[in-house]
C-alpha atoms as a PDB file:
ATOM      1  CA  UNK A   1      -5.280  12.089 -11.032  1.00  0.00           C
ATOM      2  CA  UNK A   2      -3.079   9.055  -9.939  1.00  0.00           C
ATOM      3  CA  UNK A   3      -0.920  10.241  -6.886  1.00  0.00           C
ATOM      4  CA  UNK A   4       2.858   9.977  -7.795  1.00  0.00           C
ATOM      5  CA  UNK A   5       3.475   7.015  -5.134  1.00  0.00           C
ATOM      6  CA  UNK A   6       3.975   3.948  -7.175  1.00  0.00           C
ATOM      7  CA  UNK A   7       3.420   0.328  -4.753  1.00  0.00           C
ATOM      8  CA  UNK A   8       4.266  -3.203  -4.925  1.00  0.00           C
ATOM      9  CA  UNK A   9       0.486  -3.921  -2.282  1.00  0.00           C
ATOM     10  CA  UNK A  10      -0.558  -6.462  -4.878  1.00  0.00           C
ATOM     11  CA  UNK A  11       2.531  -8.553  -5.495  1.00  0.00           C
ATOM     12  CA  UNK A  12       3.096  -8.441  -1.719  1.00  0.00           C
ATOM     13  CA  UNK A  13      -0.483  -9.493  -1.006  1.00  0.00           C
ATOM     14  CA  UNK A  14      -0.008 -12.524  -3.387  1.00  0.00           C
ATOM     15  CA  UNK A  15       3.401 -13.229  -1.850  1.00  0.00           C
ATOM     16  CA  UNK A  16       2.286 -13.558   1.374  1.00  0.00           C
ATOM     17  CA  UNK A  17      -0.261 -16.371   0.849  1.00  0.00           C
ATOM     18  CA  UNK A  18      -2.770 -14.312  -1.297  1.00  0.00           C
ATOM     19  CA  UNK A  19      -3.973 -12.256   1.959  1.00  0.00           C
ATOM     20  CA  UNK A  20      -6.931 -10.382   0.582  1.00  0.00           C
ATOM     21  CA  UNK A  21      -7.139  -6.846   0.991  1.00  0.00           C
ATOM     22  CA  UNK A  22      -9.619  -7.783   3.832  1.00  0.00           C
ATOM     23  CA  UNK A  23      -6.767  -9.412   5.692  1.00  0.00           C
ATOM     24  CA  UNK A  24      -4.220  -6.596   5.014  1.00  0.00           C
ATOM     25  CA  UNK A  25      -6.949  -3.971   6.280  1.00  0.00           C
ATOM     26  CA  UNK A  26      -7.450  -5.690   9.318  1.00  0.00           C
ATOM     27  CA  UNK A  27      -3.849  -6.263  10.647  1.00  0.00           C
ATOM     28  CA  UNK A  28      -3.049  -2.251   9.400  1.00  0.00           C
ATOM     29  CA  UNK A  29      -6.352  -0.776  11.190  1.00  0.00           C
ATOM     30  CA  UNK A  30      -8.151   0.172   8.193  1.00  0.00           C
ATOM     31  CA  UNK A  31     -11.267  -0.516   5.804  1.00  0.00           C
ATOM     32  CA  UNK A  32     -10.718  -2.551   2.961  1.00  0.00           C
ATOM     33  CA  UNK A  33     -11.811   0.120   0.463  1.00  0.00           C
ATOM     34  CA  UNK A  34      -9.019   2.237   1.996  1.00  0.00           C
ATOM     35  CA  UNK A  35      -6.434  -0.374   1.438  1.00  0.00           C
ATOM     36  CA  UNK A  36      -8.011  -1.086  -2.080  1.00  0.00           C
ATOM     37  CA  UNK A  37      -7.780   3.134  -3.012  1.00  0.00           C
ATOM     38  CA  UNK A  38      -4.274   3.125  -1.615  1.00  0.00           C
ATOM     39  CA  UNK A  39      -3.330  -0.332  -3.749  1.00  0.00           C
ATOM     40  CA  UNK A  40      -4.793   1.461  -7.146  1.00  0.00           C
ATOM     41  CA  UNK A  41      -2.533   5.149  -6.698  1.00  0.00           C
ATOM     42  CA  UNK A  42      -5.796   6.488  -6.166  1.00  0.00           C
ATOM     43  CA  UNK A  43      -4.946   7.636  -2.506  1.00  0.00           C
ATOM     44  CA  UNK A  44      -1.566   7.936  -0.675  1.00  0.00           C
ATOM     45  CA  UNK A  45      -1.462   6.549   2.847  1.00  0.00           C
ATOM     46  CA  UNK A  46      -0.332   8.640   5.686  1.00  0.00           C
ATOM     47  CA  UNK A  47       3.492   7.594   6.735  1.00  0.00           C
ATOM     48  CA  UNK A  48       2.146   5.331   9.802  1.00  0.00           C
ATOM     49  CA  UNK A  49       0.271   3.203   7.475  1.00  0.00           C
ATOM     50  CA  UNK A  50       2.794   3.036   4.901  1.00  0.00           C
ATOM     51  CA  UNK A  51       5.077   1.534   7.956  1.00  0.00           C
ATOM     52  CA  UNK A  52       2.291  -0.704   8.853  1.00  0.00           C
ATOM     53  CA  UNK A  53       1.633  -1.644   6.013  1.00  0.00           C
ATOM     54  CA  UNK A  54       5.428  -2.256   4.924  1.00  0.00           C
ATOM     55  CA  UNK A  55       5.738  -4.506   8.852  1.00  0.00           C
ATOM     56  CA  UNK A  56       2.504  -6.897   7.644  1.00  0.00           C
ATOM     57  CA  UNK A  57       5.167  -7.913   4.746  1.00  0.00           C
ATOM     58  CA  UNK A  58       8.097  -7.625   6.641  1.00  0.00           C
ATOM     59  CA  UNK A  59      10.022  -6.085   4.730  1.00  0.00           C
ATOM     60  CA  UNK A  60      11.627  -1.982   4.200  1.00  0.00           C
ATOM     61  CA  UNK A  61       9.047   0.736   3.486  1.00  0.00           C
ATOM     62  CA  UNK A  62      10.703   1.210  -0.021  1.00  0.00           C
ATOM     63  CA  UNK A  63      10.238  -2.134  -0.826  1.00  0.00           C
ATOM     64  CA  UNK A  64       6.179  -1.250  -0.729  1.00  0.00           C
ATOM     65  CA  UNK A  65       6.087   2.205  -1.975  1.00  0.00           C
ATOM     66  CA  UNK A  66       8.383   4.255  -4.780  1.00  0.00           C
ATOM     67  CA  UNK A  67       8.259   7.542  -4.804  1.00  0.00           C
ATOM     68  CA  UNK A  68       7.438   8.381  -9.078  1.00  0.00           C
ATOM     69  CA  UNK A  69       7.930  12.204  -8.867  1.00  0.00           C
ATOM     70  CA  UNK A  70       5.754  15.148  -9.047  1.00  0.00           C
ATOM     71  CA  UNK A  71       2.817  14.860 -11.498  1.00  0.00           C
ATOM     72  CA  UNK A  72       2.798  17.504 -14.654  1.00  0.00           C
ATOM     73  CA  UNK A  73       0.162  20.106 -13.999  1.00  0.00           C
END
């Protein structure tokens, strides 16, 4: 079931010089099948790597991640 944390990873990769999600795992401290889980809703990241994640870019942590609500059961 796709967590309810929608994110903008992708765009943000692409805007930044097409890092890869190689790159982006690096410079956050992570493996790249984390960052590629996290990128696909399939895993939400703890808060310190959504900051991480969110100072790579350079920009506000709601600019990477929007909250989408609670999932129907």
């Amino acid at each position: 079931m796709p967590v309810p944390i929608a994110n903008q990873i992708r765009r943000l990769r692409f805007e930044a010089g097409e890092m890869t999600q190689g790159q982006l795992a690096e410079r956050i401290g992570m493996t790249r099948q984390t960052v590629a889980a996290i990128e696909a809703g399939k895993y939400s990241p703890s808060l310190e790597a959504a900051f991480r994640i969110a100072q790579v870019f350079g920009v506000e942590l709601e600019a990477v991640f929007q909250w989408t609500g609670i999932p129907p059961l």
